[in-house]
C-alpha atoms as a PDB file:
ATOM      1  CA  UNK A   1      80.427  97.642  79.555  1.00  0.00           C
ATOM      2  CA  UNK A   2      83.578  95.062  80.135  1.00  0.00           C
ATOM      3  CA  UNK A   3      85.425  95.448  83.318  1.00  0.00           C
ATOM      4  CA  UNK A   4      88.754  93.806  84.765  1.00  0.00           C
ATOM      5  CA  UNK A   5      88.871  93.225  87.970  1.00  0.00           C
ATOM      6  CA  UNK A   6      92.017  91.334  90.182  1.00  0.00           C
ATOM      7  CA  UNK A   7      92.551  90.057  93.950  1.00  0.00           C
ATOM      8  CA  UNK A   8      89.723  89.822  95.847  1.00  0.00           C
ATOM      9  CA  UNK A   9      87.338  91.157  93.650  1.00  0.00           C
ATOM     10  CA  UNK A  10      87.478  87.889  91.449  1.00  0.00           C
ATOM     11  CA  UNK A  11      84.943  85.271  91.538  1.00  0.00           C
ATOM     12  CA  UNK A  12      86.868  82.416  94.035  1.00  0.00           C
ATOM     13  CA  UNK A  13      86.106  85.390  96.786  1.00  0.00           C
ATOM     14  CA  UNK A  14      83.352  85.626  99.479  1.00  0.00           C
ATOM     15  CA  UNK A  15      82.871  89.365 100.303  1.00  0.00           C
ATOM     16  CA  UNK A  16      80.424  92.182 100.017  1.00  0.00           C
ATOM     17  CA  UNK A  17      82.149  93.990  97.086  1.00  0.00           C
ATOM     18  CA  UNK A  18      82.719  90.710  95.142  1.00  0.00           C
ATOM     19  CA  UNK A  19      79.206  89.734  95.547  1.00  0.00           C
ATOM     20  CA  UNK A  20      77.997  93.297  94.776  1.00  0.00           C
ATOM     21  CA  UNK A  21      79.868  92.614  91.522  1.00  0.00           C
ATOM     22  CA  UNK A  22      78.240  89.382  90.719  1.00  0.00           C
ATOM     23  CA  UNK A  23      74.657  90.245  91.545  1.00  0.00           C
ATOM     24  CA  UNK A  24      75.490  93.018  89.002  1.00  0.00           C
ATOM     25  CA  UNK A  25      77.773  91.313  86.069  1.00  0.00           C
ATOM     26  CA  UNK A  26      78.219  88.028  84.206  1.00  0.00           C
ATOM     27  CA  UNK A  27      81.814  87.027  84.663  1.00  0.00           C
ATOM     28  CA  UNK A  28      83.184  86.692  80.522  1.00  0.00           C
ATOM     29  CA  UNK A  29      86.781  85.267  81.091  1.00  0.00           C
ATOM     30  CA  UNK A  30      90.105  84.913  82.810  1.00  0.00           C
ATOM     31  CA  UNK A  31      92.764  87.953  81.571  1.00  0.00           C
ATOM     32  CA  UNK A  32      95.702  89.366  82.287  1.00  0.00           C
ATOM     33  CA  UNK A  33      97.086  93.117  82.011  1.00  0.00           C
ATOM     34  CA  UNK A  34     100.363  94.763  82.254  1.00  0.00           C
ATOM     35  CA  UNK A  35     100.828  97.461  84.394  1.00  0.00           C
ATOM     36  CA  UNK A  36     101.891  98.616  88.371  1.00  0.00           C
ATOM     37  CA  UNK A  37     100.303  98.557  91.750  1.00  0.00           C
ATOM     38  CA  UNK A  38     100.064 101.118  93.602  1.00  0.00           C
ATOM     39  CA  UNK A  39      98.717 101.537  97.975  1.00  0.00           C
ATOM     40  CA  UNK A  40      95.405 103.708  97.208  1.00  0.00           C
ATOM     41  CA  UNK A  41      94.485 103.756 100.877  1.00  0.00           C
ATOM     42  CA  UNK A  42      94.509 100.404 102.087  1.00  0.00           C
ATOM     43  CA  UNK A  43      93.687  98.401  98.739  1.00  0.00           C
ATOM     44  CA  UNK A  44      95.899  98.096  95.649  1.00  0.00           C
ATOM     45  CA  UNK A  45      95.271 100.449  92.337  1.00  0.00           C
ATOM     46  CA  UNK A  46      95.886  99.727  89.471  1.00  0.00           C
ATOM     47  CA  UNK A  47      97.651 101.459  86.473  1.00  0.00           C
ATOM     48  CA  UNK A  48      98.101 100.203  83.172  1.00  0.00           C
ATOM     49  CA  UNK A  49     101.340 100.196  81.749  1.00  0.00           C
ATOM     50  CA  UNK A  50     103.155  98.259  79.051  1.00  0.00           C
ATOM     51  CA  UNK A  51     106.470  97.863  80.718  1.00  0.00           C
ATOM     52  CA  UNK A  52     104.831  96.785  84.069  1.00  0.00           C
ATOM     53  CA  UNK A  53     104.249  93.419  85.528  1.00  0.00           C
ATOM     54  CA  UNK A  54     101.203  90.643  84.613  1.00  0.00           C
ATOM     55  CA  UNK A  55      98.394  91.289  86.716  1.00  0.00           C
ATOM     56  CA  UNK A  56      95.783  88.045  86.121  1.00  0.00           C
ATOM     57  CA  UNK A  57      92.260  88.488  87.098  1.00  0.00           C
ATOM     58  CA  UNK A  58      89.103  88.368  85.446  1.00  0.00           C
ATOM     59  CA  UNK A  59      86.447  90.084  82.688  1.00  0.00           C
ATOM     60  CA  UNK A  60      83.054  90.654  83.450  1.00  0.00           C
ATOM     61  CA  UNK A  61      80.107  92.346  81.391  1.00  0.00           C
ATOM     62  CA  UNK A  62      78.116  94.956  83.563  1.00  0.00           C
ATOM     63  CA  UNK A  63      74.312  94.743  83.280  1.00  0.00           C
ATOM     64  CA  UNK A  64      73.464  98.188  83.885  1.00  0.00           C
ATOM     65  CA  UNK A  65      75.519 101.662  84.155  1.00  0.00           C
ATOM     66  CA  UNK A  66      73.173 102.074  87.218  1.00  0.00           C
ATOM     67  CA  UNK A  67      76.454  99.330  88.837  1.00  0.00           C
ATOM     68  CA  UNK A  68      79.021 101.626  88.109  1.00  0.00           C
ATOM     69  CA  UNK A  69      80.075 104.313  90.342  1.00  0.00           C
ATOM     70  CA  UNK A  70      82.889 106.752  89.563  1.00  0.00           C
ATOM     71  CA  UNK A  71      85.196 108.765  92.355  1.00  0.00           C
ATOM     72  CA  UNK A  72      87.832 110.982  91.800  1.00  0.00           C
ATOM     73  CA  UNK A  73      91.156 109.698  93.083  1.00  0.00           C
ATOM     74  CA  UNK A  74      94.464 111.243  93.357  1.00  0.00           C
ATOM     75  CA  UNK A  75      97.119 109.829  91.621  1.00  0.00           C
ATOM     76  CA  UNK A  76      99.233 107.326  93.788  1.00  0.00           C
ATOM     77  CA  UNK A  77     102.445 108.198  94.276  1.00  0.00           C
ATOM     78  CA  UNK A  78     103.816 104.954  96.724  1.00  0.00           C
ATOM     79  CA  UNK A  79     104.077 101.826  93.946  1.00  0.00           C
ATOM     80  CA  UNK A  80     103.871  98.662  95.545  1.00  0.00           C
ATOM     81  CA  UNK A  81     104.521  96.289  93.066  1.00  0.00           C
END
């Protein structure tokens, strides 16, 4: 499975969740999405949208479905970009 990620999930950062994703993924390539930002908490989500801005980040390729974790989150109503 392919995943986007942006900010400080991408590979030029040092932190527990970025490395959690590399020990997990194979980066694939820089990309770039349209779409908003939105304050989930105290980290940005993001929503897809064709009239929204150009969020850059990058593609990686999970190794296992045993790396990805689903929770159920509540629609963010504060956009921050």
């Amino acid at each position: 499975m392919k995943i986007f990620v942006y900010g400080t999930l991408q590979s030029q950062f040092e932190n527990e969740m970025a490395q959690l994703l590399r020990n997990n993924a194979s980066y694939v390539c820089d990309g770039n999405v349209l779409g908003y930002l939105y304050l989930l908490d105290w980290y940005p989500g993001l929503v897809l949208d064709k009239n929204g801005i150009e969020v850059k980040g990058q593609v990686y390729d999970i190794h296992t479905d045993e790396a990805v974790s689903y929770t159920h989150l509540t629609l963010p109503t504060k956009r921050i970009v």
